[in-house]
N, C-alpha and C. Protein backbone atom coordinates (compact mmCIF):
# COMPACT_ATOMS: atom_id res chain seq x y z
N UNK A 1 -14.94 1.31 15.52
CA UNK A 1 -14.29 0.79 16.72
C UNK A 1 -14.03 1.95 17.68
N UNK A 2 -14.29 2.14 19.02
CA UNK A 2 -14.48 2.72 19.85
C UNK A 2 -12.99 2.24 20.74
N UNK A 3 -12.24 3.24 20.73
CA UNK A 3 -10.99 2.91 21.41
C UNK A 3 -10.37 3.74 21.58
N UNK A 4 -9.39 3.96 23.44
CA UNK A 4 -8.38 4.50 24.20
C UNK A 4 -6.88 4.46 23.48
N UNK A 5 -6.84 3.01 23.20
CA UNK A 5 -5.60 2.78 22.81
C UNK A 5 -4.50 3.44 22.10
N UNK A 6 -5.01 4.38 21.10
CA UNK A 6 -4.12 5.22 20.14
C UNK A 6 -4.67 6.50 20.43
N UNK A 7 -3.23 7.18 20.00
CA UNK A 7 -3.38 8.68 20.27
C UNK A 7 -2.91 9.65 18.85
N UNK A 8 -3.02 10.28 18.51
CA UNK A 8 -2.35 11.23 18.01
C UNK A 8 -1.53 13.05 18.57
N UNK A 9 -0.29 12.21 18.29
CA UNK A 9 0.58 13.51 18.79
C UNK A 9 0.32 14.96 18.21
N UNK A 10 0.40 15.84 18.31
CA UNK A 10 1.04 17.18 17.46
C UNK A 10 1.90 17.67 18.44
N UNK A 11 2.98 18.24 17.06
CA UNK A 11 4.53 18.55 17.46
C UNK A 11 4.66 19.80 16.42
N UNK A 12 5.14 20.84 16.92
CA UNK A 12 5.69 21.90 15.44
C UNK A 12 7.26 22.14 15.54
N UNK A 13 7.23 22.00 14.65
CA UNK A 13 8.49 22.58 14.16
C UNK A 13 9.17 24.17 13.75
N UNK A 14 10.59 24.15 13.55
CA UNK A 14 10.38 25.21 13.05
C UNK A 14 10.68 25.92 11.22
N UNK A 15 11.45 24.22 11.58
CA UNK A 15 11.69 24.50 9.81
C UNK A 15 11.51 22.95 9.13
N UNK A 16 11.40 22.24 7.82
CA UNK A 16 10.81 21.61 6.93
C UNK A 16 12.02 20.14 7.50
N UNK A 17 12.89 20.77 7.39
CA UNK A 17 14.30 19.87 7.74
C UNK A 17 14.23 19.14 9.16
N UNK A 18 13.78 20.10 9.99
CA UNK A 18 13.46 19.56 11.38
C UNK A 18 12.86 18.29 11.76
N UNK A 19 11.79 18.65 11.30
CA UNK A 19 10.28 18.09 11.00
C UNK A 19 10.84 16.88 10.19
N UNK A 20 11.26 17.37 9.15
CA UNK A 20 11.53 15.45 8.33
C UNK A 20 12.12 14.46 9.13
N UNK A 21 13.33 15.08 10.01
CA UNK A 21 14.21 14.21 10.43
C UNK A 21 13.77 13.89 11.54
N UNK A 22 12.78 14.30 12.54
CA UNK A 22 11.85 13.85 14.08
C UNK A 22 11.35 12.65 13.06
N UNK A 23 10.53 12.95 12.21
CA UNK A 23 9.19 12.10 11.44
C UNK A 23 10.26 10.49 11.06
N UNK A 24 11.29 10.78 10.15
CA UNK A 24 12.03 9.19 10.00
C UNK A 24 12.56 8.80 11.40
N UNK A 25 12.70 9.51 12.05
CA UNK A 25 13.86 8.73 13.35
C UNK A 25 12.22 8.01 14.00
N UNK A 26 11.45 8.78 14.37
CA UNK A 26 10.16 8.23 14.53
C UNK A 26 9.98 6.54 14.05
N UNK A 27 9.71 6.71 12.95
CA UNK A 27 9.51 5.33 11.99
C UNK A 27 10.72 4.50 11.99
N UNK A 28 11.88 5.00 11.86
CA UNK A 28 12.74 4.24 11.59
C UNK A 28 12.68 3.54 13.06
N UNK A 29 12.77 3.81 14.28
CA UNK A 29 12.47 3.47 15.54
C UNK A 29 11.58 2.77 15.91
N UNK A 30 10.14 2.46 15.14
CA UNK A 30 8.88 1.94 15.27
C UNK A 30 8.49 2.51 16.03
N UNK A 31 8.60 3.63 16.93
CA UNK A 31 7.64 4.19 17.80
C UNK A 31 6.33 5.00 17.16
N UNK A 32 6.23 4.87 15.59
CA UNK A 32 5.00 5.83 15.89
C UNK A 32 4.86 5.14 14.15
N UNK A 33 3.35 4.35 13.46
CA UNK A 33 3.10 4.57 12.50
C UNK A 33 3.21 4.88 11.38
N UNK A 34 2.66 6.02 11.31
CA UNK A 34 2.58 7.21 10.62
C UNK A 34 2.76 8.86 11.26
N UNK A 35 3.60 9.28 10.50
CA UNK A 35 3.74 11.20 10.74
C UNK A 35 3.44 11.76 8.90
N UNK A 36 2.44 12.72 9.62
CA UNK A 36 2.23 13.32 8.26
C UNK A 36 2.77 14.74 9.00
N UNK A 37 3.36 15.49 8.06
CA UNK A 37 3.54 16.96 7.89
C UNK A 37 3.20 17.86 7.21
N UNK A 38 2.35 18.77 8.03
CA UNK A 38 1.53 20.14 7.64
C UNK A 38 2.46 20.82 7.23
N UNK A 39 3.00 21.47 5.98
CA UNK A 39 3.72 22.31 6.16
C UNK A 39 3.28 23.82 5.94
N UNK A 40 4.29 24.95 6.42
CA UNK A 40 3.76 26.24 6.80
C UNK A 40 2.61 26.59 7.15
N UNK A 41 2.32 26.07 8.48
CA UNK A 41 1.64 27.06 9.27
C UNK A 41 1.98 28.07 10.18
N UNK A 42 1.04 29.13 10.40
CA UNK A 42 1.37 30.39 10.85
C UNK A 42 0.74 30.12 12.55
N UNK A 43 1.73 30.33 13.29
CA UNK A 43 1.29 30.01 14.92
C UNK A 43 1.79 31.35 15.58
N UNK A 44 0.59 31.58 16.27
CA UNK A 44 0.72 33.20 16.72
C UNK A 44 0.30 32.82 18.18
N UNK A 45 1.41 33.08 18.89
CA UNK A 45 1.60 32.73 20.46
C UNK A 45 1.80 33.59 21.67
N UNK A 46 1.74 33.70 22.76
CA UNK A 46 2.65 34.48 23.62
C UNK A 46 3.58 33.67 23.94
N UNK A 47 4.88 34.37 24.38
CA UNK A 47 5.66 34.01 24.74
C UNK A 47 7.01 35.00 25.74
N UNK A 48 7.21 34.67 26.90
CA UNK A 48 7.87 35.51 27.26
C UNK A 48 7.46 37.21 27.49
N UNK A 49 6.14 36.96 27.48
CA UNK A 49 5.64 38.29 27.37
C UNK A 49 5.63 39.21 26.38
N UNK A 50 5.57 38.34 24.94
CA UNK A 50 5.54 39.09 23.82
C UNK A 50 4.35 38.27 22.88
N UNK A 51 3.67 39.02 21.82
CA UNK A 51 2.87 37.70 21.37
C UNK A 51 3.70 37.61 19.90
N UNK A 52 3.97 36.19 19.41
CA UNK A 52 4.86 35.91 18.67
C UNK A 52 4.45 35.52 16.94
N UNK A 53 4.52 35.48 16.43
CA UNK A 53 4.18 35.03 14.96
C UNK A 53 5.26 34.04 14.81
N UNK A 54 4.95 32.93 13.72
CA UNK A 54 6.07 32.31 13.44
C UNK A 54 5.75 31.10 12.28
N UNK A 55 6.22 31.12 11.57
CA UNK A 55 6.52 29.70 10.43
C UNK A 55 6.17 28.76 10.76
N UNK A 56 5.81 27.55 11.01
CA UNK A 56 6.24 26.22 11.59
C UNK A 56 5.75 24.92 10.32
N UNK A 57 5.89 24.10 11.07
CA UNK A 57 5.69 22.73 10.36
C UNK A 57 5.07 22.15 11.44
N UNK A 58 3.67 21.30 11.11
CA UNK A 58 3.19 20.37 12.55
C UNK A 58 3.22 19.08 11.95
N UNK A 59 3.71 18.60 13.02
CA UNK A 59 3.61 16.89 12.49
C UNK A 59 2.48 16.49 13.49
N UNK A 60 1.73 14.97 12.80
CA UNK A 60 1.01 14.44 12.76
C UNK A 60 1.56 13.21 13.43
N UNK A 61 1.02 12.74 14.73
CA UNK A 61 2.01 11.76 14.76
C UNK A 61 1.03 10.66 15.33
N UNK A 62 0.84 9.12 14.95
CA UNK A 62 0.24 8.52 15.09
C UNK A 62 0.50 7.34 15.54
N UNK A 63 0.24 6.81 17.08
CA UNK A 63 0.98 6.01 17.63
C UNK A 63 -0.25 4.99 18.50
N UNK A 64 0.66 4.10 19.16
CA UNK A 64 -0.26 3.12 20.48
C UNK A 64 -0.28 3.79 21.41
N UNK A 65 -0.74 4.51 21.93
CA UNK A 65 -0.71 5.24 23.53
C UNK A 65 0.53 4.69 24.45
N UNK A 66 0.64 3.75 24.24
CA UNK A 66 2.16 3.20 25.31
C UNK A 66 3.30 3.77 24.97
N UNK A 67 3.35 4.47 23.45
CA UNK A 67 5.17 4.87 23.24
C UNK A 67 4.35 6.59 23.41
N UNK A 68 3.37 6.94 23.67
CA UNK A 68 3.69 8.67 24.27
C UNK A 68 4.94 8.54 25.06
N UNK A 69 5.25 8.24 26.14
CA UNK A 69 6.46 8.63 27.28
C UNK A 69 7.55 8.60 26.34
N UNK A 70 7.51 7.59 25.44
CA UNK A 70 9.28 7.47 24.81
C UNK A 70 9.54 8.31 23.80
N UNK A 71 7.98 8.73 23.17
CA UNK A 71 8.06 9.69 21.75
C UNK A 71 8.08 11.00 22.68
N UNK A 72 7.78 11.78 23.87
CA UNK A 72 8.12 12.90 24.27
C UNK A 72 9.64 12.52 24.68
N UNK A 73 10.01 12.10 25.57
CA UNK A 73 11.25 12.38 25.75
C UNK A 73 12.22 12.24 24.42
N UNK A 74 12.04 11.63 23.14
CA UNK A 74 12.87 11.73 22.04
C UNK A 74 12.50 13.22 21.57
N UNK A 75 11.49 13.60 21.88
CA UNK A 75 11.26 15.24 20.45
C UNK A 75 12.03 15.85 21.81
N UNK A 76 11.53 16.14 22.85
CA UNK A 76 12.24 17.19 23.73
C UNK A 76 14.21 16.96 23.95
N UNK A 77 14.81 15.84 23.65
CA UNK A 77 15.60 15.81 23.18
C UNK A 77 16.45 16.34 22.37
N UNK A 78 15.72 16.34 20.99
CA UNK A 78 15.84 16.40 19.60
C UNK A 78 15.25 18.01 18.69
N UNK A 79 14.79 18.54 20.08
CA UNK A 79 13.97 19.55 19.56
C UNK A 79 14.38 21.02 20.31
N UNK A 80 14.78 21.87 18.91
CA UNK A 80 15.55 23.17 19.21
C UNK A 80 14.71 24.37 19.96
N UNK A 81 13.58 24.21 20.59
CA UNK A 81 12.34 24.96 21.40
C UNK A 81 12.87 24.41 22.62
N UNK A 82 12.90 25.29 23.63
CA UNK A 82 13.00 25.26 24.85
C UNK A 82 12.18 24.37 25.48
N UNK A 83 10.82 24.70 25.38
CA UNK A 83 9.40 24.26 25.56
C UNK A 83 8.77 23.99 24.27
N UNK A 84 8.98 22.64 23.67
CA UNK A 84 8.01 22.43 22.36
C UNK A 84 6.84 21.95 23.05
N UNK A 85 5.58 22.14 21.45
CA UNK A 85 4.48 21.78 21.55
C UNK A 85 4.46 20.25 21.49
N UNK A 86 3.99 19.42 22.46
CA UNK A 86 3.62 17.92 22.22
C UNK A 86 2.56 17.67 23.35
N UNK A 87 1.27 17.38 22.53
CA UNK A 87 -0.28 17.35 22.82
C UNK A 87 -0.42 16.32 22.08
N UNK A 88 -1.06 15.36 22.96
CA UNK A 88 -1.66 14.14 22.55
C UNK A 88 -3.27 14.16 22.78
N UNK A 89 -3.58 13.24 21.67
CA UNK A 89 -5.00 13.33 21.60
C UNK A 89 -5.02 11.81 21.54
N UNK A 90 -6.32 11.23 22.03
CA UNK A 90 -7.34 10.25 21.97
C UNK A 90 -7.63 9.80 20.92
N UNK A 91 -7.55 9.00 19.94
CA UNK A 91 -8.62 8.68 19.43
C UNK A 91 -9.75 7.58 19.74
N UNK A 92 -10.94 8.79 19.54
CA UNK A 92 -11.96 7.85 19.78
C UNK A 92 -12.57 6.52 19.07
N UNK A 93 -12.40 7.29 17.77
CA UNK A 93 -12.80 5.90 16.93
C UNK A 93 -11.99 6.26 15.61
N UNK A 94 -11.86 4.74 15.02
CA UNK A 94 -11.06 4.56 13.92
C UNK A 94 -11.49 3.44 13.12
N UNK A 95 -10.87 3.29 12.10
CA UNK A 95 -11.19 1.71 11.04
C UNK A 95 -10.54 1.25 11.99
N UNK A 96 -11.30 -0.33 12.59
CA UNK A 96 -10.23 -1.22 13.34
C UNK A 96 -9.29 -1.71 12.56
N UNK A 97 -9.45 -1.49 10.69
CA UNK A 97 -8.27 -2.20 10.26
C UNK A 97 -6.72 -1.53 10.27
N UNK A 98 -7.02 -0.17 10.10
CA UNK A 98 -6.20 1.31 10.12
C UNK A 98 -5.57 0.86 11.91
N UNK A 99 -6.52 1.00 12.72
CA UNK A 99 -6.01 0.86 14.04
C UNK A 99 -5.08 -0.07 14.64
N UNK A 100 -5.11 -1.85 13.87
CA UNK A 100 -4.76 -2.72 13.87
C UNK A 100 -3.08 -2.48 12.70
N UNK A 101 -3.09 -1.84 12.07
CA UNK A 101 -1.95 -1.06 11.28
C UNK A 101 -1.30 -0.45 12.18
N UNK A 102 -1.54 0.71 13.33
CA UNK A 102 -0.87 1.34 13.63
C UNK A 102 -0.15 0.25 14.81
N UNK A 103 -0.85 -0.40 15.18
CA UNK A 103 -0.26 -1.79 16.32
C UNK A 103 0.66 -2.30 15.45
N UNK A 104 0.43 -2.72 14.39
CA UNK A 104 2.09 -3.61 13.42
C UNK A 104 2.60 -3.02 13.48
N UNK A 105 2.39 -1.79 12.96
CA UNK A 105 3.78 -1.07 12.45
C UNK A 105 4.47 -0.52 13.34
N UNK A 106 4.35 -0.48 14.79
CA UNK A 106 4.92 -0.18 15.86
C UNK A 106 5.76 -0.99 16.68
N UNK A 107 6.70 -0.44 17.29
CA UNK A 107 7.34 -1.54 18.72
C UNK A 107 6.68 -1.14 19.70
N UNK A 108 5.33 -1.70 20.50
CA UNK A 108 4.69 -1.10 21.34
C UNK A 108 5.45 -1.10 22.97
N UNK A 109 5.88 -0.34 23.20
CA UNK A 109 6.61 -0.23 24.47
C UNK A 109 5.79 -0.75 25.34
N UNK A 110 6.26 -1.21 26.60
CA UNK A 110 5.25 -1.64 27.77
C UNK A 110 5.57 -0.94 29.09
């Protein structure tokens, strides 16, 4: 199935605790599927004019394209980075049955 409709987020974190508690408020909310979490990866950045190393956790975040607006303004909220990472991606294609999953299990905002 060839489809706009869903996206997948990535978000990092900075510690394991962080990351869990974005990922249930997520679900518990219906705004997003599924969140899987990568844990410890090494993200080497500039920042502020320094280049940075650092720990993180990335979540996986898997939604209807309509709750992006409500799932950024909850992490930038909720999230101890000045400027966090939240990049949404497309998906192009998926199992329509998987795809049709991520539509239930959501409150699709309008």
């Amino acid at each position: 199935m060839t489809t706009k409709a869903y996206q997948v987020i990535l978000c990092t974190f900075p510690d394991s605790d962080l990351a869990r508690q974005c990922a249930h408020a997520l679900i518990e909310r219906q705004l997003a599927a599924c969140v899987n979490i990568l844990p410890s990866i090494t993200s080497i950045y500039a920042w502020e004019g320094k280049i940075e190393t650092a720990q993180e956790h990335l979540l996986l975040i898997k939604i209807p394209e309509q709750n992006y607006v409500i799932i950024e303004d909850f992490i930038k909220q909720h999230h101890p980075y000045d400027v966090p990472e939240i990049i949404a991606l497309p998906i192009e294609r998926g199992l329509p049955d998987y795809l049709q999953w991520i539509t239930s299990s959501c409150h699709v905002m309008s």
